[in-house]
C-alpha atoms as a PDB file:
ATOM      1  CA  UNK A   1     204.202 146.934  91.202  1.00  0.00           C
ATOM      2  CA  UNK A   2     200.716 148.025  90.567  1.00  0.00           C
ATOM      3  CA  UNK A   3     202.089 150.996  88.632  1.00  0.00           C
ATOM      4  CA  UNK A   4     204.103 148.580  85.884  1.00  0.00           C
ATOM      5  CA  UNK A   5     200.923 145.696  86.077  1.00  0.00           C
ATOM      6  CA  UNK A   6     197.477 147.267  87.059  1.00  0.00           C
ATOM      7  CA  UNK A   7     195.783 144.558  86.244  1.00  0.00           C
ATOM      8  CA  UNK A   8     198.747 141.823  86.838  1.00  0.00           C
ATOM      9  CA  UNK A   9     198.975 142.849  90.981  1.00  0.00           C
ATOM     10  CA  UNK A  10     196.646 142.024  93.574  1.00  0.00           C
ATOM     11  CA  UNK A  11     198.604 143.350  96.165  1.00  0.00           C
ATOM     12  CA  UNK A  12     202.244 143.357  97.641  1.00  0.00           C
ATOM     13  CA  UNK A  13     204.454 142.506 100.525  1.00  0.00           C
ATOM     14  CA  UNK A  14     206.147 145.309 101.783  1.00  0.00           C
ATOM     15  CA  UNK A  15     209.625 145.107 103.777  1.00  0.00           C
ATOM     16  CA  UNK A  16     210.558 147.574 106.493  1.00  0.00           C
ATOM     17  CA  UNK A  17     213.866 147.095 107.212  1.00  0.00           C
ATOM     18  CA  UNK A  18     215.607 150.049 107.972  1.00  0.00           C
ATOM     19  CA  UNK A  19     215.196 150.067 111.693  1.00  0.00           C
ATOM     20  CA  UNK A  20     216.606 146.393 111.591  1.00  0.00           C
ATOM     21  CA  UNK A  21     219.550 147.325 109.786  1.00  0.00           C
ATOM     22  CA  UNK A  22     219.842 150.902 112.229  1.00  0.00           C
ATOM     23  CA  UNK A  23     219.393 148.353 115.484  1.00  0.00           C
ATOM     24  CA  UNK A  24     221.975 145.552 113.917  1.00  0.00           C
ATOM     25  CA  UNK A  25     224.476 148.663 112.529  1.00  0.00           C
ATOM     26  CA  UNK A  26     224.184 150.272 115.964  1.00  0.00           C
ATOM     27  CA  UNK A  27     224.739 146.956 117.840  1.00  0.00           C
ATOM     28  CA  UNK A  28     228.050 146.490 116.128  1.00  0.00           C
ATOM     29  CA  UNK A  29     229.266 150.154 116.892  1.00  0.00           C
ATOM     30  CA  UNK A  30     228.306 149.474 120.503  1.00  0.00           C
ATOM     31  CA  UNK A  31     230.595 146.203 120.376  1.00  0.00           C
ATOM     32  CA  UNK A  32     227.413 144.274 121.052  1.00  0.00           C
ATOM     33  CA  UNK A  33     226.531 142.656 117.623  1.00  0.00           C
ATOM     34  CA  UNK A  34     226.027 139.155 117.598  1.00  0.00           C
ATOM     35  CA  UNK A  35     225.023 136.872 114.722  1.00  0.00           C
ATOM     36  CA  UNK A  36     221.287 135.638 115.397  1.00  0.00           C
ATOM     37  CA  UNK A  37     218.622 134.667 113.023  1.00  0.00           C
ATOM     38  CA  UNK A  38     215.752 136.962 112.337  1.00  0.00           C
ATOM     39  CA  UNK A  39     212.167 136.244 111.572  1.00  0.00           C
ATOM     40  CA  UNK A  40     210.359 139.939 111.699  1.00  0.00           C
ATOM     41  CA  UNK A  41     207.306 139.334 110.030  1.00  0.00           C
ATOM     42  CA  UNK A  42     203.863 141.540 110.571  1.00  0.00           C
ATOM     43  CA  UNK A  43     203.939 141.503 114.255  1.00  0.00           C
ATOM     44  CA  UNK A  44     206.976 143.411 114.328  1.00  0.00           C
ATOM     45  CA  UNK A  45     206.299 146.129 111.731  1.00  0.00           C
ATOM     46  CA  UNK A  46     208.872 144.219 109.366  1.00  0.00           C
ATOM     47  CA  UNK A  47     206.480 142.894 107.052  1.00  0.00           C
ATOM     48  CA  UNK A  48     203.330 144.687 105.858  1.00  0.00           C
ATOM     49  CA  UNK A  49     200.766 143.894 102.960  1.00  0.00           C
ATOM     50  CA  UNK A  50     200.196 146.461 100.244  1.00  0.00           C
ATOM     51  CA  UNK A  51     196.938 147.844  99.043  1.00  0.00           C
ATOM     52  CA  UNK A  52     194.957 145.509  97.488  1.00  0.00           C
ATOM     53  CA  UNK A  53     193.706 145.808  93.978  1.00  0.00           C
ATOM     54  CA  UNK A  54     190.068 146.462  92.972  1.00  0.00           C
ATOM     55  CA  UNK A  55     189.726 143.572  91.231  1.00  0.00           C
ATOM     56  CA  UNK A  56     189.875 141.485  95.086  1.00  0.00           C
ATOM     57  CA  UNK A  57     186.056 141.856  96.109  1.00  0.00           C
ATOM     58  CA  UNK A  58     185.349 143.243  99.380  1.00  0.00           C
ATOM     59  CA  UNK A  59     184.280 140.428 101.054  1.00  0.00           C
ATOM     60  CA  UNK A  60     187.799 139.063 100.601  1.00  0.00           C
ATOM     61  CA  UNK A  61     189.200 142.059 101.640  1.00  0.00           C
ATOM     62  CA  UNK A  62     188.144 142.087 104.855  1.00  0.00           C
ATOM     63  CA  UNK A  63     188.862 138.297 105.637  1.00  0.00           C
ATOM     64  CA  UNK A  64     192.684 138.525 104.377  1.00  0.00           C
ATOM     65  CA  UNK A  65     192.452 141.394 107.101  1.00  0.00           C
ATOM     66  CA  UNK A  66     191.205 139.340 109.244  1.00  0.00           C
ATOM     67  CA  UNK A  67     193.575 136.714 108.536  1.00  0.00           C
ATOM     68  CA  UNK A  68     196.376 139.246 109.039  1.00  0.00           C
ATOM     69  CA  UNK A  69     195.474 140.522 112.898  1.00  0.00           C
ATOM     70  CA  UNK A  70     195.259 137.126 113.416  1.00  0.00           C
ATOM     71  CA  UNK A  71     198.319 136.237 112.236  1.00  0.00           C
ATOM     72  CA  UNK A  72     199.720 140.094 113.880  1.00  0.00           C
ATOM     73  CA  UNK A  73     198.100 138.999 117.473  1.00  0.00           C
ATOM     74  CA  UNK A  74     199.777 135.218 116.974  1.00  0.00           C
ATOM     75  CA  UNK A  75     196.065 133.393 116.875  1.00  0.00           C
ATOM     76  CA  UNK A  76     196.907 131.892 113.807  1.00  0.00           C
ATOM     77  CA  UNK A  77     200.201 130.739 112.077  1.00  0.00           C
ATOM     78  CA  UNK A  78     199.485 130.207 107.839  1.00  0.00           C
ATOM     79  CA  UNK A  79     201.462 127.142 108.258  1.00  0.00           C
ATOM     80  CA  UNK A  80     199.348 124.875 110.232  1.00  0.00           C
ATOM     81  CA  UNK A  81     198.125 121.757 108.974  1.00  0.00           C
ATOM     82  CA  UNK A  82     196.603 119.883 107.294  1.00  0.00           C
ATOM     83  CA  UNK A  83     199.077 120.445 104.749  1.00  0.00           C
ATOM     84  CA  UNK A  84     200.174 118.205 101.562  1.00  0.00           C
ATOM     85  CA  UNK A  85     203.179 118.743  99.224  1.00  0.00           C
ATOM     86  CA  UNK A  86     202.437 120.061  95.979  1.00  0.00           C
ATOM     87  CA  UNK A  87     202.838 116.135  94.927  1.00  0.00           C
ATOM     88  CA  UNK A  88     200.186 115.486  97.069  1.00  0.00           C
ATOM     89  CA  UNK A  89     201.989 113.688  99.872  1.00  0.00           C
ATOM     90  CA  UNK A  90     201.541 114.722 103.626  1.00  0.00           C
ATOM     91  CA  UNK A  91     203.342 117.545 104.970  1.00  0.00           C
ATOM     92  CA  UNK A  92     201.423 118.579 108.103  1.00  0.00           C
ATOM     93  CA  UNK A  93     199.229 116.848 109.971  1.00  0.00           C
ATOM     94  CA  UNK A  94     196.028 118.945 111.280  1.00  0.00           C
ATOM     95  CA  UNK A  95     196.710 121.453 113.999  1.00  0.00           C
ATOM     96  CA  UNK A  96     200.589 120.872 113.313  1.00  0.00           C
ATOM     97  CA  UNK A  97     202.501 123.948 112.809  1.00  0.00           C
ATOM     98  CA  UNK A  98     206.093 124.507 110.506  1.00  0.00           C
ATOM     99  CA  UNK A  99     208.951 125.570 112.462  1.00  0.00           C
ATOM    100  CA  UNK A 100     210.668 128.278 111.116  1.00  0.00           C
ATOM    101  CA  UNK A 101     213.679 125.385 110.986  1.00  0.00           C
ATOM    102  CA  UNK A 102     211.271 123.946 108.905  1.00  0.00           C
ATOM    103  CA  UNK A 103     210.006 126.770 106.934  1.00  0.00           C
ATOM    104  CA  UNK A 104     213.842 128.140 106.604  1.00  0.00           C
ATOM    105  CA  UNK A 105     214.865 124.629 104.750  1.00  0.00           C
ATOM    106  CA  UNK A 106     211.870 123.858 102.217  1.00  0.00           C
ATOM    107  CA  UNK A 107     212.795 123.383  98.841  1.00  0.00           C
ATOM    108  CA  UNK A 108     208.865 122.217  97.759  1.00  0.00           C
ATOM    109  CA  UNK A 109     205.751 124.091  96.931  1.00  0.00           C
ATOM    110  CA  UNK A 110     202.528 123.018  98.843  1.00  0.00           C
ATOM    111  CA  UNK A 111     199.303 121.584  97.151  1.00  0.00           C
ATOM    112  CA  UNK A 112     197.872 123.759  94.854  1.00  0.00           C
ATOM    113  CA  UNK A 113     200.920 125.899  93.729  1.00  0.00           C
ATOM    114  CA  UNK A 114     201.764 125.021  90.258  1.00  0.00           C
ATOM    115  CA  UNK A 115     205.306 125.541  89.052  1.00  0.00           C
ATOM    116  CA  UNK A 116     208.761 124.141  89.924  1.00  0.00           C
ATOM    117  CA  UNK A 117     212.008 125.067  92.438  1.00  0.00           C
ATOM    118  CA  UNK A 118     214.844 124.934  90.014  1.00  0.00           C
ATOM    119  CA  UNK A 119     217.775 122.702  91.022  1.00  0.00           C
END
């Protein structure tokens, strides 16, 4: 992205799927496939974050790399309250954490996110 908006993209998220797919593909040649959800996310090596710009300062830098072994080493979870709707009703309470139930079925953006979920 950073090639088409230099200036436009901070940084990325970056999906590794292919050894999902070779793991589900294989599972179903074995006769062992079976429909599951799946929520790989930085932990697994499924989801990774991109270089970051030049234009994010240092400082910042380092604590959204904090923020992600954190998240890696499950110490924190970026959907733990408190936590208000974008309308500014409650969501999550403080120290309450989304399901992924939860996070798999919300049609609203949280506080602070402007724009709307068309219908």
């Amino acid at each position: 992205m950073k090639a088409y908006g230099p200036d436009a993209s901070l940084t990325s998220s970056i999906d590794h799927w292919a050894p999902y797919y070779i793991e589900r593909i294989q599972a179903l040649l074995d006769g062992k496939w079976e429909s599951h959800d799946t929520w790989g996310g930085l932990a697994s090596g499924m989801l990774e974050i991109g270089p970051y710009s030049d234009l994010i300062p240092l400082r910042v830098q380092a604590q959204a790399n904090d923020a992600i072994a954190k998240i890696k080493e499950g110490r924190l979870h970026p959907f733990t309250g408190p936590i208000r709707k974008q309308d500014g009703s409650g969501w999550l309470a403080a120290g309450e954490t989304a399901s992924d139930s939860e996070l798999l079925t919300m049609f609203f953006f949280v506080e602070g996110i402007t724009g709307i979920i068309p219908q």
